[in-house]
Every structure is written in structure tokens, then in C-alpha cells.
Protein backbone atom coordinates (compact mmCIF):
# COMPACT_ATOMS: atom_id res chain seq x y z
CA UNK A 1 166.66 143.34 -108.69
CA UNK A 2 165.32 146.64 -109.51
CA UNK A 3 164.86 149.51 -106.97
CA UNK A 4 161.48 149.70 -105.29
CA UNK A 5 160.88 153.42 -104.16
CA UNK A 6 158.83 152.67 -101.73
CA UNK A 7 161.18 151.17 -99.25
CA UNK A 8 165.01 152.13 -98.09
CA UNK A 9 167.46 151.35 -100.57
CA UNK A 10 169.95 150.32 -97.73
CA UNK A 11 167.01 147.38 -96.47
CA UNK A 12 166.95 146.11 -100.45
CA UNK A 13 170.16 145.61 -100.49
CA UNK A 14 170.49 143.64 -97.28
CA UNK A 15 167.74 141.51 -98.49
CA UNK A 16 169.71 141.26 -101.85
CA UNK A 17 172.46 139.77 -100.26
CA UNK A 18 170.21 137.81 -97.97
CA UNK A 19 168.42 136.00 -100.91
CA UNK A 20 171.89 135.26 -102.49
CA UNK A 21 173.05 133.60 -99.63
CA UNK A 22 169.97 131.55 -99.45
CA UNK A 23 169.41 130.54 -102.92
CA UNK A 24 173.31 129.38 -103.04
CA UNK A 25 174.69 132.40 -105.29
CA UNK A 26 176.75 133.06 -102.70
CA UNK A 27 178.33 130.55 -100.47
CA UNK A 28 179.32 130.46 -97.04
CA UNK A 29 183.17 132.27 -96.68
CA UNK A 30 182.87 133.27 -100.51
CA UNK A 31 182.97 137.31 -100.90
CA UNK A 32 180.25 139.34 -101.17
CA UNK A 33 180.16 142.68 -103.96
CA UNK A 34 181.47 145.92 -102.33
CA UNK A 35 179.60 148.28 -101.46
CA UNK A 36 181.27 150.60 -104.38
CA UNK A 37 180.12 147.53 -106.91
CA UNK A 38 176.61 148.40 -105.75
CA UNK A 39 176.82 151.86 -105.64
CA UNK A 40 178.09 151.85 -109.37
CA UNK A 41 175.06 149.28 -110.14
CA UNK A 42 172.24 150.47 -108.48
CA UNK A 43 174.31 154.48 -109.31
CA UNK A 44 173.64 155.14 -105.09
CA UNK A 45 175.59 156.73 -102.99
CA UNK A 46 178.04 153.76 -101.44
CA UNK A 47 176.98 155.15 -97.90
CA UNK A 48 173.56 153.81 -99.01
CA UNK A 49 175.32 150.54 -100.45
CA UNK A 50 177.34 150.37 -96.90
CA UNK A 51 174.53 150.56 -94.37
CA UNK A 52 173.15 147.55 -95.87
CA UNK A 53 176.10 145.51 -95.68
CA UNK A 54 176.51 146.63 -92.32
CA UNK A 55 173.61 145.34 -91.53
CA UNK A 56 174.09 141.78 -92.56
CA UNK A 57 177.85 142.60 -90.57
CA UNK A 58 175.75 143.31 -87.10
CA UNK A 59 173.39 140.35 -87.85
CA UNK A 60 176.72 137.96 -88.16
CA UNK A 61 175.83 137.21 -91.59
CA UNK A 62 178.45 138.85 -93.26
CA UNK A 63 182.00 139.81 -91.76
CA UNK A 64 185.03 141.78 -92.59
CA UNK A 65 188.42 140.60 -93.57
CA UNK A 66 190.71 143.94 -93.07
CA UNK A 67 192.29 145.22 -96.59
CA UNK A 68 190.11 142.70 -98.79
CA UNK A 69 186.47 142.95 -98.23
CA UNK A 70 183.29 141.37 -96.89
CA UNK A 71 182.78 137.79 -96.59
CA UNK A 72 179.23 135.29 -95.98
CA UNK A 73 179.81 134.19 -92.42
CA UNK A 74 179.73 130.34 -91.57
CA UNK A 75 176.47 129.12 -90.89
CA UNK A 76 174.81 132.33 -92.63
CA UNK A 77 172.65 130.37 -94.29
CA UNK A 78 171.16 128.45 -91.87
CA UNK A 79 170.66 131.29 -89.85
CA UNK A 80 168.79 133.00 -92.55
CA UNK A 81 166.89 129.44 -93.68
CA UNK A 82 165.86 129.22 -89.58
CA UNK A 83 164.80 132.63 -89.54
CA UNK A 84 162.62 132.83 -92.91
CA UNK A 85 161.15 129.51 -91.95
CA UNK A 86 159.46 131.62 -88.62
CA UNK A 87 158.22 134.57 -90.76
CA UNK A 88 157.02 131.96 -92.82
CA UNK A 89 155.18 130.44 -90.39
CA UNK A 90 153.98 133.74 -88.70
CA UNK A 91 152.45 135.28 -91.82
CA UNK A 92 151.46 132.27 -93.63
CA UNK A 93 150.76 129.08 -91.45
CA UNK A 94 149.32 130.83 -88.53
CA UNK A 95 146.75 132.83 -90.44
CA UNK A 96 145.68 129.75 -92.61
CA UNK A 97 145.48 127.43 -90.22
CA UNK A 98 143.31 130.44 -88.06
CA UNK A 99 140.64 130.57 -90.90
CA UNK A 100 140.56 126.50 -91.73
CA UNK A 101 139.87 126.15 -88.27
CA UNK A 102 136.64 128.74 -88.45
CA UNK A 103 135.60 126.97 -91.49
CA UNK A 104 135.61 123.91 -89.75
CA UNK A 105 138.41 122.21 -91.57
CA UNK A 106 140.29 120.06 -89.87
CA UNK A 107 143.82 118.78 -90.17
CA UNK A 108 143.97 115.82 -92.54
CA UNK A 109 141.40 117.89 -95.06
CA UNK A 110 144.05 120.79 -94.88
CA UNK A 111 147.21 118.52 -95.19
CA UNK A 112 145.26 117.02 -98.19
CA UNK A 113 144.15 120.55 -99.58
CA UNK A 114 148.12 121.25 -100.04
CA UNK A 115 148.94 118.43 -101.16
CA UNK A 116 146.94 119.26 -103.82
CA UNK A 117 147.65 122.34 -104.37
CA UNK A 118 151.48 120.68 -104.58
CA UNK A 119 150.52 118.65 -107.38
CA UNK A 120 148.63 121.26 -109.34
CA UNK A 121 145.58 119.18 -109.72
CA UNK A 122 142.69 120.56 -108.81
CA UNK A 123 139.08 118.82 -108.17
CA UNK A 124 136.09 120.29 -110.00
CA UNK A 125 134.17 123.02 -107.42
CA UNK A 126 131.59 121.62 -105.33
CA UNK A 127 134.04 118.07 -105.42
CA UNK A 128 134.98 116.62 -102.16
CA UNK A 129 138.85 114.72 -101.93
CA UNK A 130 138.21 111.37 -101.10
């Protein structure tokens, strides 16, 4: 992951750490880089590196065992899975199924549109799905 400028460094870590939980890169009670790691990495200052941690710490995704470092909470994962699975829904599903409804499509020609889009088929333009 390379630094984007135009957003806090301390938020792209958190969601760092947040996509490594959810792809499986880290597991649940399995330690998580300290924040001098990613300081040295990403050369930030760790303060940067610890207010994203922290983060994850006050959102129970991450939590501190005294002397040895941070750890993935139990059931981080899910929480984060649940939680992406709303934005999800909120930026993508709402809004598409907003416009198929003005275009008059309904439900089964929608389900069928992904499902083709799933397969990577595609029907010639004009072409209805039978």
C-alpha cells in the first residue's frame, strides 16, 4: 500500500490493518505490526502510525496485551465483514437498485443482469436475456 496524500495517513493505516484482517493476512488473536514497524515503513512519525492503531483499539478490533503488543480481537473479522457488507449495500445496492427501478427494470431482469455480469458473458447490444 502506498501513501495517498490526499487523505490522513493515520485513516490508511487503520484501513491497512482492516483489509488484513479481512482478507485473512492476519488472523483473529495473531499480532498486528507496531506502530514503530510502520513508522520505519511508511518513514512517519509513529504518533501517526499509533493513532491508527488506536483506532482499530477503540473500535474493539484490535487490543493490547501489556509489554508485548497489539493483537486482532476475536470476532474482528466478522465485525468488519458485517460492517463492509452495509457500506456495501449503502453505496452500491441502494443506488443501483434506485436507477433499475426508474428504468423500469424489474427484479428477475436485474438478478439476471448480474448474473451475467458474474459470468463475464455478455449479450450483443440491443439483445434481450431470455
Amino acid at each position: 500500500m502506498l501513501i495517498d496524500d490526499s487523505r490522513p495517513i493515520f485513516v490508511q493505516i487503520a484501513e491497512r490493518i482492516e483489509n488484513d484482517i479481512v482478507d485473512g493476512a492476519l488472523a483473529e488473536e495473531s499480532q498486528v505490526p507496531s506502530t514503530n514497524e510502520f513508522a520505519a515503513f511508511y518513514r512517519i512519525n509513529p504518533a501517526t502510525a499509533a493513532k491508527g492503531v488506536s483506532r482499530l483499539v477503540d473500535e474493539g478490533l484490535l487490543y493490547k496485551k501489556r509489554g508485548i503488543g497489539m493483537f486482532v480481537a476475536a470476532g474482528a473479522r466478522a465485525k468488519l465483514l458485517e460492517r463492509r457488507r452495509e457500506e456495501f449495500f449503502r453505496q452500491y445496492v441502494q443506488p443501483l437498485t434506485r436507477e433499475a427501478r426508474k428504468l423500469g427494470i424489474t427484479s428477475e431482469q436485474l438478478t439476471q443482469m448480474l448474473g451475467r455480469s458474474d459470468s463475464g458473458t455478455q449479450l450483443p447490444e440491443g439483445s434481450v436475456a431470455q
